[in-house]
PDB file of N, CA and C in Angstrom:
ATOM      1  N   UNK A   1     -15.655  58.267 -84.413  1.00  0.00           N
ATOM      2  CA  UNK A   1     -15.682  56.923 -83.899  1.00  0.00           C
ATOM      3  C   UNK A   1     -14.775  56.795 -82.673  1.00  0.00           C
ATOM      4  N   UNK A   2     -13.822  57.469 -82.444  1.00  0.00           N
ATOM      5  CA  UNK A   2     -12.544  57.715 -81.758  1.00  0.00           C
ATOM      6  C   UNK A   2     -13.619  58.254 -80.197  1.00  0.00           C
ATOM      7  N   UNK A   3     -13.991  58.999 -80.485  1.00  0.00           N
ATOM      8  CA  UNK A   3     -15.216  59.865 -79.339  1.00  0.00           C
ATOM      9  C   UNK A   3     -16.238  58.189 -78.783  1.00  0.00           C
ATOM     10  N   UNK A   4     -16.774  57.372 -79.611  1.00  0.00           N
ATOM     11  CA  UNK A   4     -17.904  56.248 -79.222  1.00  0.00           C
ATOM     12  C   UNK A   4     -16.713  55.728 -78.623  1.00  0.00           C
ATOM     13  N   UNK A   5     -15.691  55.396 -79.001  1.00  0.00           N
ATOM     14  CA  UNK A   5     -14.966  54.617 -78.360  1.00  0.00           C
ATOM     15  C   UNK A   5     -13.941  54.960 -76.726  1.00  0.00           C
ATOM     16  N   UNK A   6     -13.877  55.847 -76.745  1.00  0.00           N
ATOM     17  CA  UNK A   6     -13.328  56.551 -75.363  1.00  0.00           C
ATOM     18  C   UNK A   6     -14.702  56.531 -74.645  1.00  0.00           C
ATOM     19  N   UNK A   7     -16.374  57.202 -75.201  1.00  0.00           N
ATOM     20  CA  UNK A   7     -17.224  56.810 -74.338  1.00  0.00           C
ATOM     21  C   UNK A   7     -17.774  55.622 -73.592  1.00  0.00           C
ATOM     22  N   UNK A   8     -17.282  54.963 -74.813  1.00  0.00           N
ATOM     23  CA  UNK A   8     -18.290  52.679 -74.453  1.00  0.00           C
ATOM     24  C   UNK A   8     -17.083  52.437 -73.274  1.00  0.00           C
ATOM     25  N   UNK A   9     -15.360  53.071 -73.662  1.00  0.00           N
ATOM     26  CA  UNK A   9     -14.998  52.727 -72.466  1.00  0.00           C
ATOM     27  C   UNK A   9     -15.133  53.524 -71.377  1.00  0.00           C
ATOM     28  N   UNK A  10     -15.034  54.606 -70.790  1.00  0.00           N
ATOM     29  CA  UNK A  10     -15.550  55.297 -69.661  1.00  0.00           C
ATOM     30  C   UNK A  10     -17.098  54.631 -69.523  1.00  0.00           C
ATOM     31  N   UNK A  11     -17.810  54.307 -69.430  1.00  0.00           N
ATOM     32  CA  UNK A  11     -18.841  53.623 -68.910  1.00  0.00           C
ATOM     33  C   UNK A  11     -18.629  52.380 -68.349  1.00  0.00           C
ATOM     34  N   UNK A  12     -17.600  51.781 -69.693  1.00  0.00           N
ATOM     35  CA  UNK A  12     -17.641  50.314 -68.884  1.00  0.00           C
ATOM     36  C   UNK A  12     -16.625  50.131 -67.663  1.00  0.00           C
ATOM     37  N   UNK A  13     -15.896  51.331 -67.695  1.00  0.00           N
ATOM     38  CA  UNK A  13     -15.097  51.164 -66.513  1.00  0.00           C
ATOM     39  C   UNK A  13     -15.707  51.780 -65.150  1.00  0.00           C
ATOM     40  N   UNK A  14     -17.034  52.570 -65.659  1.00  0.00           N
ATOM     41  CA  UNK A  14     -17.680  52.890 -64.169  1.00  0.00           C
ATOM     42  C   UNK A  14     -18.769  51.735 -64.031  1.00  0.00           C
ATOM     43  N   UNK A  15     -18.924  51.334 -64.516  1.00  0.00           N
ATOM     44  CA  UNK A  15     -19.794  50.096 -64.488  1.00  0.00           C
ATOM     45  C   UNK A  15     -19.050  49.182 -64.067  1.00  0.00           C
ATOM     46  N   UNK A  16     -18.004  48.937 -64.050  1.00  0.00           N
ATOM     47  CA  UNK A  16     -16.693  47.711 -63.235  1.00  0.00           C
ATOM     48  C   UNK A  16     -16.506  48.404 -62.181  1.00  0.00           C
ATOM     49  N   UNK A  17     -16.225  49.550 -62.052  1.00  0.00           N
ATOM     50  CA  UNK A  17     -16.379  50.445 -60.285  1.00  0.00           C
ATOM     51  C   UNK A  17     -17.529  50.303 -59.459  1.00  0.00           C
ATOM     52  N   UNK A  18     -18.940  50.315 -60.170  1.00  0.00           N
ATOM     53  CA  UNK A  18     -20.294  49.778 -59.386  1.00  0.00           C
ATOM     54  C   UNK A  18     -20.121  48.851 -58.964  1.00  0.00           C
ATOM     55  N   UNK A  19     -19.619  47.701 -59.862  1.00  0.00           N
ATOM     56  CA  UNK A  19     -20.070  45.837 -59.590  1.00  0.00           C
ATOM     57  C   UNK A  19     -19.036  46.020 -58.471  1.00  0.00           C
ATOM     58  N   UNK A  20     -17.892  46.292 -58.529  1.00  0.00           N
ATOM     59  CA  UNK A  20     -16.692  46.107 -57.351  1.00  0.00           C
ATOM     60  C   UNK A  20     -17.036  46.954 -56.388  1.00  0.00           C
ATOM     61  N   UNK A  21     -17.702  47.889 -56.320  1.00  0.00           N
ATOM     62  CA  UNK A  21     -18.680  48.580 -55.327  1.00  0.00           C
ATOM     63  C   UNK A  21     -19.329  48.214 -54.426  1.00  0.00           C
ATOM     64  N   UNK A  22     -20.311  47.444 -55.290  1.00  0.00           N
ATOM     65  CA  UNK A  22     -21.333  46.391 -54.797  1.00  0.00           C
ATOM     66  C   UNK A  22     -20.667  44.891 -54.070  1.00  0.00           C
ATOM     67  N   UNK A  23     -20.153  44.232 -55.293  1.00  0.00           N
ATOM     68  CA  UNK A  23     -19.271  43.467 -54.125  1.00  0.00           C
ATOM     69  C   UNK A  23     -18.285  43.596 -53.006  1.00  0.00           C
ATOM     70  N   UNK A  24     -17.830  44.644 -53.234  1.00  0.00           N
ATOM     71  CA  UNK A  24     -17.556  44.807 -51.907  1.00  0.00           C
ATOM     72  C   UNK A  24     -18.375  44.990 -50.529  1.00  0.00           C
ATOM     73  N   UNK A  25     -19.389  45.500 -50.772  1.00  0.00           N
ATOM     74  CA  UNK A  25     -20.665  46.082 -49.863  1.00  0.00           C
ATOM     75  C   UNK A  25     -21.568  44.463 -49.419  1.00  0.00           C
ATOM     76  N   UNK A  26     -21.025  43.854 -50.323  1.00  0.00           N
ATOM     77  CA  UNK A  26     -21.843  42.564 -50.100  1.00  0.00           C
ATOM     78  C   UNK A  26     -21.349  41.425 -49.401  1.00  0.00           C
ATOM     79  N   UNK A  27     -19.975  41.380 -49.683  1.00  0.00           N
ATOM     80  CA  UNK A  27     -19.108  40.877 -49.222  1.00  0.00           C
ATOM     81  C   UNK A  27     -18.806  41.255 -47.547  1.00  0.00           C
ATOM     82  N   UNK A  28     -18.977  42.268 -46.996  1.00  0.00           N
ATOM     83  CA  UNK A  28     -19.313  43.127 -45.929  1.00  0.00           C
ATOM     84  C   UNK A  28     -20.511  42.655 -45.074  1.00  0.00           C
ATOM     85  N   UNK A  29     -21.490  42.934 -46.035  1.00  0.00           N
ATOM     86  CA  UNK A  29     -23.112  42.575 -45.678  1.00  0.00           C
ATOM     87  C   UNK A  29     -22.830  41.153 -45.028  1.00  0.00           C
ATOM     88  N   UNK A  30     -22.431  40.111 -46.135  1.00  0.00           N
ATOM     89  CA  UNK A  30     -22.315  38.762 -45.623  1.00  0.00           C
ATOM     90  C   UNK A  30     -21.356  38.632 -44.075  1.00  0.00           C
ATOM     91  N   UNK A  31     -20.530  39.229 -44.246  1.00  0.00           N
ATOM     92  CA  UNK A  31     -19.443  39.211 -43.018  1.00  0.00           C
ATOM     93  C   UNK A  31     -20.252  39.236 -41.681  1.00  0.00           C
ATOM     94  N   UNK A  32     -20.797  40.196 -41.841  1.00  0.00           N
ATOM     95  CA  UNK A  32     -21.520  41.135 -40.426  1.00  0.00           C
ATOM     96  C   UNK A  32     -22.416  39.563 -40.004  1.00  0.00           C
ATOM     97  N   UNK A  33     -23.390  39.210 -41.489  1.00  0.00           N
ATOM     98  CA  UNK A  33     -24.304  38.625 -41.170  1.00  0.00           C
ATOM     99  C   UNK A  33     -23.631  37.154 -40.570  1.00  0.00           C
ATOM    100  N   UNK A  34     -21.903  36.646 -40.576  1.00  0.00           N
ATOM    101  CA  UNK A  34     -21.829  35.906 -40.179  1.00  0.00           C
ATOM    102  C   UNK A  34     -21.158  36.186 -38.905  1.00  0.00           C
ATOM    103  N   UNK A  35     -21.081  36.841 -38.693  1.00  0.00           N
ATOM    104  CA  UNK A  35     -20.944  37.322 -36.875  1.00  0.00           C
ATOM    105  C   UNK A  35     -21.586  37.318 -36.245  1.00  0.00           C
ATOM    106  N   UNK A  36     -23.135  37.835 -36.650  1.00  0.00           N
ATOM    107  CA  UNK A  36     -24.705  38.034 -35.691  1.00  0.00           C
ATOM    108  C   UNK A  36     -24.528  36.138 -35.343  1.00  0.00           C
ATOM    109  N   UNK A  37     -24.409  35.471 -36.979  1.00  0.00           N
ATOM    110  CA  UNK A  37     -24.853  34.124 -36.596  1.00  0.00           C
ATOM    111  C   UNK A  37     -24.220  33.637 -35.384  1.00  0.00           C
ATOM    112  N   UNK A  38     -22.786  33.852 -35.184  1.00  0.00           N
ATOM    113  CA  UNK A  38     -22.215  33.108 -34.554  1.00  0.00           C
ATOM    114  C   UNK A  38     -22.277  33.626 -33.234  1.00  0.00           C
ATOM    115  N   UNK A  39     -22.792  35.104 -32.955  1.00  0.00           N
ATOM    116  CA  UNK A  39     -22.663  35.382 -31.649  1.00  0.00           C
ATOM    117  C   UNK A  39     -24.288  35.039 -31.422  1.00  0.00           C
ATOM    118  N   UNK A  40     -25.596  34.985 -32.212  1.00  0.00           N
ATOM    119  CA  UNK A  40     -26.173  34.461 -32.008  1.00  0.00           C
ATOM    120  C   UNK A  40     -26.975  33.006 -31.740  1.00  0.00           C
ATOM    121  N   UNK A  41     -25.469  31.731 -32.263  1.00  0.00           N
ATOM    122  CA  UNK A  41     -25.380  30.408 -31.909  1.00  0.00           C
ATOM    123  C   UNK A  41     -24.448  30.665 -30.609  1.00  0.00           C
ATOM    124  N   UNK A  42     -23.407  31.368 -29.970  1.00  0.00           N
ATOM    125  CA  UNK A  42     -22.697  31.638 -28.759  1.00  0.00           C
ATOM    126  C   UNK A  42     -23.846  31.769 -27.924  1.00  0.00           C
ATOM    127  N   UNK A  43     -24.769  32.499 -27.636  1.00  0.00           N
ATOM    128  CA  UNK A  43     -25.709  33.106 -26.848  1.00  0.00           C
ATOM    129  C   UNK A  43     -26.885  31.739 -26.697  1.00  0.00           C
ATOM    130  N   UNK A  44     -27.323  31.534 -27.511  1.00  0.00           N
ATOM    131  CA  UNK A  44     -27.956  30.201 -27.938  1.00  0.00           C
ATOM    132  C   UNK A  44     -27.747  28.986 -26.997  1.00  0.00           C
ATOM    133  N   UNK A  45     -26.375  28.652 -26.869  1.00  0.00           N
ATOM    134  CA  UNK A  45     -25.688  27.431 -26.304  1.00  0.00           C
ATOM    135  C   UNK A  45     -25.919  27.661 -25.029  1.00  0.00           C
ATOM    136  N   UNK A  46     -25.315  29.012 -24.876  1.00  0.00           N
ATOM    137  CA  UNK A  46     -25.255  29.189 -23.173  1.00  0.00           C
ATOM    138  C   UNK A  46     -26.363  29.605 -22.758  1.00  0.00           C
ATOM    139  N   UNK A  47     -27.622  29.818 -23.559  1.00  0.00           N
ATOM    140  CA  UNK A  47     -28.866  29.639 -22.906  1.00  0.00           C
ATOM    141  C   UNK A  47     -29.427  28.411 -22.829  1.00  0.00           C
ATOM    142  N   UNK A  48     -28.829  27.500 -23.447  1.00  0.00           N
ATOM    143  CA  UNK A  48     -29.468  25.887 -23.245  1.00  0.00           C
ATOM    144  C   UNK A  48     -28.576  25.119 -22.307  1.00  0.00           C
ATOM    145  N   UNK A  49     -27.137  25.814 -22.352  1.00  0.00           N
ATOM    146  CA  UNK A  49     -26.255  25.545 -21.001  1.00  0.00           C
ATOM    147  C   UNK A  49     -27.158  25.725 -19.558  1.00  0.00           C
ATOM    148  N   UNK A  50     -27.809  26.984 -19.665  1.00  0.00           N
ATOM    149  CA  UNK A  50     -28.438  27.416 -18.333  1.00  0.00           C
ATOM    150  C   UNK A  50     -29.710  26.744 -18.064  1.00  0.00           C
ATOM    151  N   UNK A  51     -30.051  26.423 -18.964  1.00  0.00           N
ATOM    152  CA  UNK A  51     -31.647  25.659 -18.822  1.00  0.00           C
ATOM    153  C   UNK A  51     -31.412  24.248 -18.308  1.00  0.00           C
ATOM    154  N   UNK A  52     -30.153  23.888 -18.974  1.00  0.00           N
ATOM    155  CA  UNK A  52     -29.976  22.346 -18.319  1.00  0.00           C
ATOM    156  C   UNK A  52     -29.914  22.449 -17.254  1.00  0.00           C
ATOM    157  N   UNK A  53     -29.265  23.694 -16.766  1.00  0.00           N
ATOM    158  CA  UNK A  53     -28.264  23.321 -15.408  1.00  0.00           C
ATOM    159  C   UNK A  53     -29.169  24.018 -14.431  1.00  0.00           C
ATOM    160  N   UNK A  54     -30.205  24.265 -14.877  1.00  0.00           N
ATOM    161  CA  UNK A  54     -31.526  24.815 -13.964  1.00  0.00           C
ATOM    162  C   UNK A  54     -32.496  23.439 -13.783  1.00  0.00           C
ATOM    163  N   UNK A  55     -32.406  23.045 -14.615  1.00  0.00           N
ATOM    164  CA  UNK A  55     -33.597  21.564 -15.024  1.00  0.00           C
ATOM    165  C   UNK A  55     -32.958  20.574 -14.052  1.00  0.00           C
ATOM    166  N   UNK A  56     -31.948  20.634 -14.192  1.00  0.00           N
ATOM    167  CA  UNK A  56     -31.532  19.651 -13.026  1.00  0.00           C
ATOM    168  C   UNK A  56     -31.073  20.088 -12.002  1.00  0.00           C
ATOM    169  N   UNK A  57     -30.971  21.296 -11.352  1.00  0.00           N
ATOM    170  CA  UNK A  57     -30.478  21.774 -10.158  1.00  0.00           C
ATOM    171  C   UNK A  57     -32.597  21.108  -9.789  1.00  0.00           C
ATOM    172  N   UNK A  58     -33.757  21.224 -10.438  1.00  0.00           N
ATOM    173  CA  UNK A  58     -34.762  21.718 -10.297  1.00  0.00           C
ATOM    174  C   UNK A  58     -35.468  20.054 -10.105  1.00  0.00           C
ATOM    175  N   UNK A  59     -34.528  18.940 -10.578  1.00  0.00           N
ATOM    176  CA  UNK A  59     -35.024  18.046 -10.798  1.00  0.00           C
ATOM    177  C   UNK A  59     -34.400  17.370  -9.200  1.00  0.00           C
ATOM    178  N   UNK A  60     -33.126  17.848  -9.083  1.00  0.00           N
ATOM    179  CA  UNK A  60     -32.525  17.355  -7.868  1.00  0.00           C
ATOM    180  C   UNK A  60     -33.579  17.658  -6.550  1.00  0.00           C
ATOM    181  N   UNK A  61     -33.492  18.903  -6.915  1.00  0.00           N
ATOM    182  CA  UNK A  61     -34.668  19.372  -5.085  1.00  0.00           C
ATOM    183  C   UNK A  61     -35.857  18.658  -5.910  1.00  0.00           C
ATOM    184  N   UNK A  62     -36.470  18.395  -6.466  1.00  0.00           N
ATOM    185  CA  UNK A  62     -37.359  17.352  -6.691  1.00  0.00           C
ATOM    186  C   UNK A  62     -37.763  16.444  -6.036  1.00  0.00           C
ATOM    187  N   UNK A  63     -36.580  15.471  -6.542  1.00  0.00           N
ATOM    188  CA  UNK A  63     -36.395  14.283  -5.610  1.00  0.00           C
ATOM    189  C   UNK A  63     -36.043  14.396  -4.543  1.00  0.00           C
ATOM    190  N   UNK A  64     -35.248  15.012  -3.745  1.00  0.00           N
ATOM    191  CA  UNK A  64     -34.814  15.181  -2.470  1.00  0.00           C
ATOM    192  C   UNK A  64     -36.082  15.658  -1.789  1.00  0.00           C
ATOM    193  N   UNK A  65     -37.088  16.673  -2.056  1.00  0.00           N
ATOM    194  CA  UNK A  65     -38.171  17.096  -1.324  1.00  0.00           C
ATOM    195  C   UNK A  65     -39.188  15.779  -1.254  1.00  0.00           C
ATOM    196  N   UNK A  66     -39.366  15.114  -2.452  1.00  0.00           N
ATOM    197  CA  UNK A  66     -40.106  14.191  -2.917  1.00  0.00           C
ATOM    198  C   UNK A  66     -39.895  12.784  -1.685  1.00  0.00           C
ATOM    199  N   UNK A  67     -38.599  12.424  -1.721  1.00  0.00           N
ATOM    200  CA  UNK A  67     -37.945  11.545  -0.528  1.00  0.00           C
ATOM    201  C   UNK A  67     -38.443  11.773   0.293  1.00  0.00           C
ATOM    202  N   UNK A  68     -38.525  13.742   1.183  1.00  0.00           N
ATOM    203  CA  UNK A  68     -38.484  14.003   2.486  1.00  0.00           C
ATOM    204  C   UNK A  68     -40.282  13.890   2.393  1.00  0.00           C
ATOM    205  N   UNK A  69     -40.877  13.738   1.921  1.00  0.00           N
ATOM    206  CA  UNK A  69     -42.497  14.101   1.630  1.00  0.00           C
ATOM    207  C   UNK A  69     -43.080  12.210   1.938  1.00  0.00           C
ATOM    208  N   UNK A  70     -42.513  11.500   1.396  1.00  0.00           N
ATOM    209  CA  UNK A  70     -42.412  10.334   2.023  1.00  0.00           C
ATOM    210  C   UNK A  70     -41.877   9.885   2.853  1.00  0.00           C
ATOM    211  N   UNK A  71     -40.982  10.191   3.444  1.00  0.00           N
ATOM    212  CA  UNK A  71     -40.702   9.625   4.658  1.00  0.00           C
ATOM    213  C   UNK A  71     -41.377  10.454   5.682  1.00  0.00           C
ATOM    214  N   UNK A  72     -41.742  11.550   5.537  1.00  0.00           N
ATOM    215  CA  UNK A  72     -43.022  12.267   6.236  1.00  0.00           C
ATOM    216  C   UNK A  72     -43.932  11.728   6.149  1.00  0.00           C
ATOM    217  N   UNK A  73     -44.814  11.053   5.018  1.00  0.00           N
ATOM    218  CA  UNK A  73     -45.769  10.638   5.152  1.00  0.00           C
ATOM    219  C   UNK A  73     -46.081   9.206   5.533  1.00  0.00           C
ATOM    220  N   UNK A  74     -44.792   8.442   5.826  1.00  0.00           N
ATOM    221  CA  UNK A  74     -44.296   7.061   6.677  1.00  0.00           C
ATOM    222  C   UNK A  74     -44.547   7.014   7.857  1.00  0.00           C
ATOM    223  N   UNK A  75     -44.007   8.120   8.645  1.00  0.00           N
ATOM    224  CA  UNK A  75     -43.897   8.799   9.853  1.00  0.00           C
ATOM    225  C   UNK A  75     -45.209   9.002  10.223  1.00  0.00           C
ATOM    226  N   UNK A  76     -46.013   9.949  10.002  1.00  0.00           N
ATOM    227  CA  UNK A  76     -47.319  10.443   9.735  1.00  0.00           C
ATOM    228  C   UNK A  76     -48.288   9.016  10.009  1.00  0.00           C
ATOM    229  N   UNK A  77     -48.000   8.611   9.094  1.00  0.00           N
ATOM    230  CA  UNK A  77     -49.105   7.672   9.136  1.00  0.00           C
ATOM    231  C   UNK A  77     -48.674   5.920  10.210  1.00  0.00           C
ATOM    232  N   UNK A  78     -47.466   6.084  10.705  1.00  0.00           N
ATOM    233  CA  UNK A  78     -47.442   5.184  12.085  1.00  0.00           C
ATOM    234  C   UNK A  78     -47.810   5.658  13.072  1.00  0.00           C
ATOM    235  N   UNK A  79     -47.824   7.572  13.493  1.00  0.00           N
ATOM    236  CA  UNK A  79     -48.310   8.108  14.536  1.00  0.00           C
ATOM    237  C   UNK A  79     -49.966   7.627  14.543  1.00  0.00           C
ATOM    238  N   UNK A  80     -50.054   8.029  13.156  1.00  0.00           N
ATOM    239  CA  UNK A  80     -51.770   7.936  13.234  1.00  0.00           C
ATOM    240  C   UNK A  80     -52.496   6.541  13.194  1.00  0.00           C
ATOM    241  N   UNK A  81     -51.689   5.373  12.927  1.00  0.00           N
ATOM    242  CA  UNK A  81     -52.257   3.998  13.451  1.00  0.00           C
ATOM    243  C   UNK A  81     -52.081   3.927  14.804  1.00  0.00           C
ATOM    244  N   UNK A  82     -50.717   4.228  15.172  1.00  0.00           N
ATOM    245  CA  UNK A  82     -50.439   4.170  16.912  1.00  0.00           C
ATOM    246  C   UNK A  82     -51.583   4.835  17.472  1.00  0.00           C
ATOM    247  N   UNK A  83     -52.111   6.361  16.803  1.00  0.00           N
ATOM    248  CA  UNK A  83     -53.421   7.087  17.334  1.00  0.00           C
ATOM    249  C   UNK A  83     -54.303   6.534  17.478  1.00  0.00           C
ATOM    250  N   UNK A  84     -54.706   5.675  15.921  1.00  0.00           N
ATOM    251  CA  UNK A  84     -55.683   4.995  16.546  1.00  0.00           C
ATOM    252  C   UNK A  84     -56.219   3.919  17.370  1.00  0.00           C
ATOM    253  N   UNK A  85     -55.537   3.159  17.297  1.00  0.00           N
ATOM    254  CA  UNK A  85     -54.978   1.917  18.357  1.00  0.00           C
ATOM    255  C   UNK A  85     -55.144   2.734  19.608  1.00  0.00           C
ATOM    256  N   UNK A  86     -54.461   3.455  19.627  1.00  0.00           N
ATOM    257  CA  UNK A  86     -54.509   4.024  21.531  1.00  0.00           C
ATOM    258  C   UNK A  86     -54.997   5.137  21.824  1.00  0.00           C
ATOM    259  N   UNK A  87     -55.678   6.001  20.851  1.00  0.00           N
ATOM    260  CA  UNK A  87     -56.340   7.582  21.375  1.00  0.00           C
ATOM    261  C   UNK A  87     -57.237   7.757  19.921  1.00  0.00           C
ATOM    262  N   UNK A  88     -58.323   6.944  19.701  1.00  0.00           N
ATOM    263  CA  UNK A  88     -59.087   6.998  19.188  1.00  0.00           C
ATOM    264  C   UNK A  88     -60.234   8.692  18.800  1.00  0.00           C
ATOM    265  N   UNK A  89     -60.211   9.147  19.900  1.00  0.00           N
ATOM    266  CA  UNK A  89     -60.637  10.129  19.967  1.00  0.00           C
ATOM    267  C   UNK A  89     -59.579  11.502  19.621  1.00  0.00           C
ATOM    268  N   UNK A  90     -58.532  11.474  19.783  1.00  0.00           N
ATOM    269  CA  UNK A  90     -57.738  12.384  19.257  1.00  0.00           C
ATOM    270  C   UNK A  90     -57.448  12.697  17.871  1.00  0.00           C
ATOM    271  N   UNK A  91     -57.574  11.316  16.783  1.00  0.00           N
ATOM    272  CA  UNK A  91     -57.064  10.750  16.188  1.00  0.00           C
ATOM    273  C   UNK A  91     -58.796  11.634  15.064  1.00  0.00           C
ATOM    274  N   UNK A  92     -59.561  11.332  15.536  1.00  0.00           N
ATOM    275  CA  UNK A  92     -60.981  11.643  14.990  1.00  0.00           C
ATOM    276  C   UNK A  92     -60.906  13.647  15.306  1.00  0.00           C
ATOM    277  N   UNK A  93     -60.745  14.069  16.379  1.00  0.00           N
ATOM    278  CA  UNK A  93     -60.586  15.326  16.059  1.00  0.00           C
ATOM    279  C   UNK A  93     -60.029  16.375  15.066  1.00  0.00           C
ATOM    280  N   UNK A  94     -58.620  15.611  15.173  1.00  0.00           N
ATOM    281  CA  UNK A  94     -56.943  15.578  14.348  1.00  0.00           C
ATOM    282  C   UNK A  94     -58.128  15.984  12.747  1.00  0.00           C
ATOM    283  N   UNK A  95     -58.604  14.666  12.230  1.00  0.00           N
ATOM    284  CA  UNK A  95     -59.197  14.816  10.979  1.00  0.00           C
ATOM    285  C   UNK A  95     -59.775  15.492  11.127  1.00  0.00           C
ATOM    286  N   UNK A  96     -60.929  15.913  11.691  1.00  0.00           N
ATOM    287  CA  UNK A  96     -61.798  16.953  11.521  1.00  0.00           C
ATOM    288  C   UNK A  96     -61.651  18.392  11.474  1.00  0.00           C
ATOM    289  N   UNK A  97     -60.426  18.532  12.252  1.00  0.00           N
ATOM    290  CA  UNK A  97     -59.602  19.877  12.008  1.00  0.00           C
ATOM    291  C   UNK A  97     -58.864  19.742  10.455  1.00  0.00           C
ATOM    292  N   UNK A  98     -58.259  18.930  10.548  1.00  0.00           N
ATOM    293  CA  UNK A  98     -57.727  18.965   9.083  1.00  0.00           C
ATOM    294  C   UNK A  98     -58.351  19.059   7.796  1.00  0.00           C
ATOM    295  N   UNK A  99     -59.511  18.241   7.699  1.00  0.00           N
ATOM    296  CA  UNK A  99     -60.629  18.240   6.172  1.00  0.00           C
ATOM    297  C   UNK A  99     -61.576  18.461   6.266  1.00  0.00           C
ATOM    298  N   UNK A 100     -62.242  18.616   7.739  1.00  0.00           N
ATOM    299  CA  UNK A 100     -63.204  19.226   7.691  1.00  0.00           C
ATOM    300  C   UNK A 100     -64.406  18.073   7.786  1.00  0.00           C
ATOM    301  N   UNK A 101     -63.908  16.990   8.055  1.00  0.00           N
ATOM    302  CA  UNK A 101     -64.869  16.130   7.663  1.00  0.00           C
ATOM    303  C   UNK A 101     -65.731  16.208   9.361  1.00  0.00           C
ATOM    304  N   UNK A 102     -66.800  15.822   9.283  1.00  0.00           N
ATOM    305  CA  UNK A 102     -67.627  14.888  10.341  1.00  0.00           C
ATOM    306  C   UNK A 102     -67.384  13.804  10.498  1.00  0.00           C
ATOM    307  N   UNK A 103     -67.428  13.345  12.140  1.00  0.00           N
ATOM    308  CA  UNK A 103     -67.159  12.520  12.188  1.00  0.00           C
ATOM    309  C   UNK A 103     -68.879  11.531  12.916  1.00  0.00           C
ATOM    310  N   UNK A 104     -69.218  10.216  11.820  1.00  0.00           N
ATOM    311  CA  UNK A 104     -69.871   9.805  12.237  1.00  0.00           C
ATOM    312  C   UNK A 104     -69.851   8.128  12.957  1.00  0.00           C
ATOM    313  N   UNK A 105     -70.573   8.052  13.852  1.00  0.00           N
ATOM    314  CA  UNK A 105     -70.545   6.589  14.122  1.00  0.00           C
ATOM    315  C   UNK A 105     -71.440   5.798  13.390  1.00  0.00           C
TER     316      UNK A 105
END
């Protein structure tokens, strides 16, 4: 009986060496896995850092081109009343080079 009993304990003490084995290995596992997270929420941020700061570098020349595209087309279109008012015929070429259109009377 002396023999069952030195065996039930040598087992159960390698069986307490597995579990503390294992938790340790797991405990590890988890670690790592909370590093990926955090360098993968780090990486995360500063890719939505960059997207903002693209979106609006992107939104700025936007508007600024958008402004210059109208006041071009302000411009544009007083030459081309002044055209027509006073050079009717220039004014009819001008289009026809541009769209292609015919011009009919």
């Amino acid at each position: 009986m002396g023999g069952l009993l030195l065996k039930t304990h040598s087992d159960y003490k390698k069986l307490e060496r597995a579990y503390e084995a294992t938790q340790t290995s797991l405990q590890n596992q988890i670690e790592g896995m909370k590093q990926i997270q955090q360098r993968d929420a780090i990486r995360r941020e500063e890719s939505l850092d960059e997207y903002r700061k693209t979106l609006e570098e992107l939104t700025e020349n936007y508007e600024e081109n958008k402004h210059q595209l109208e006041v071009l087309k302000s411009v544009n279109r007083k030459k081309y009343v002044g055209n027509f008012t006073d050079n009717q015929d220039e004014l009819i070429e001008k289009i026809k080079t541009l769209y292609g259109f015919e011009y009919v009377k």
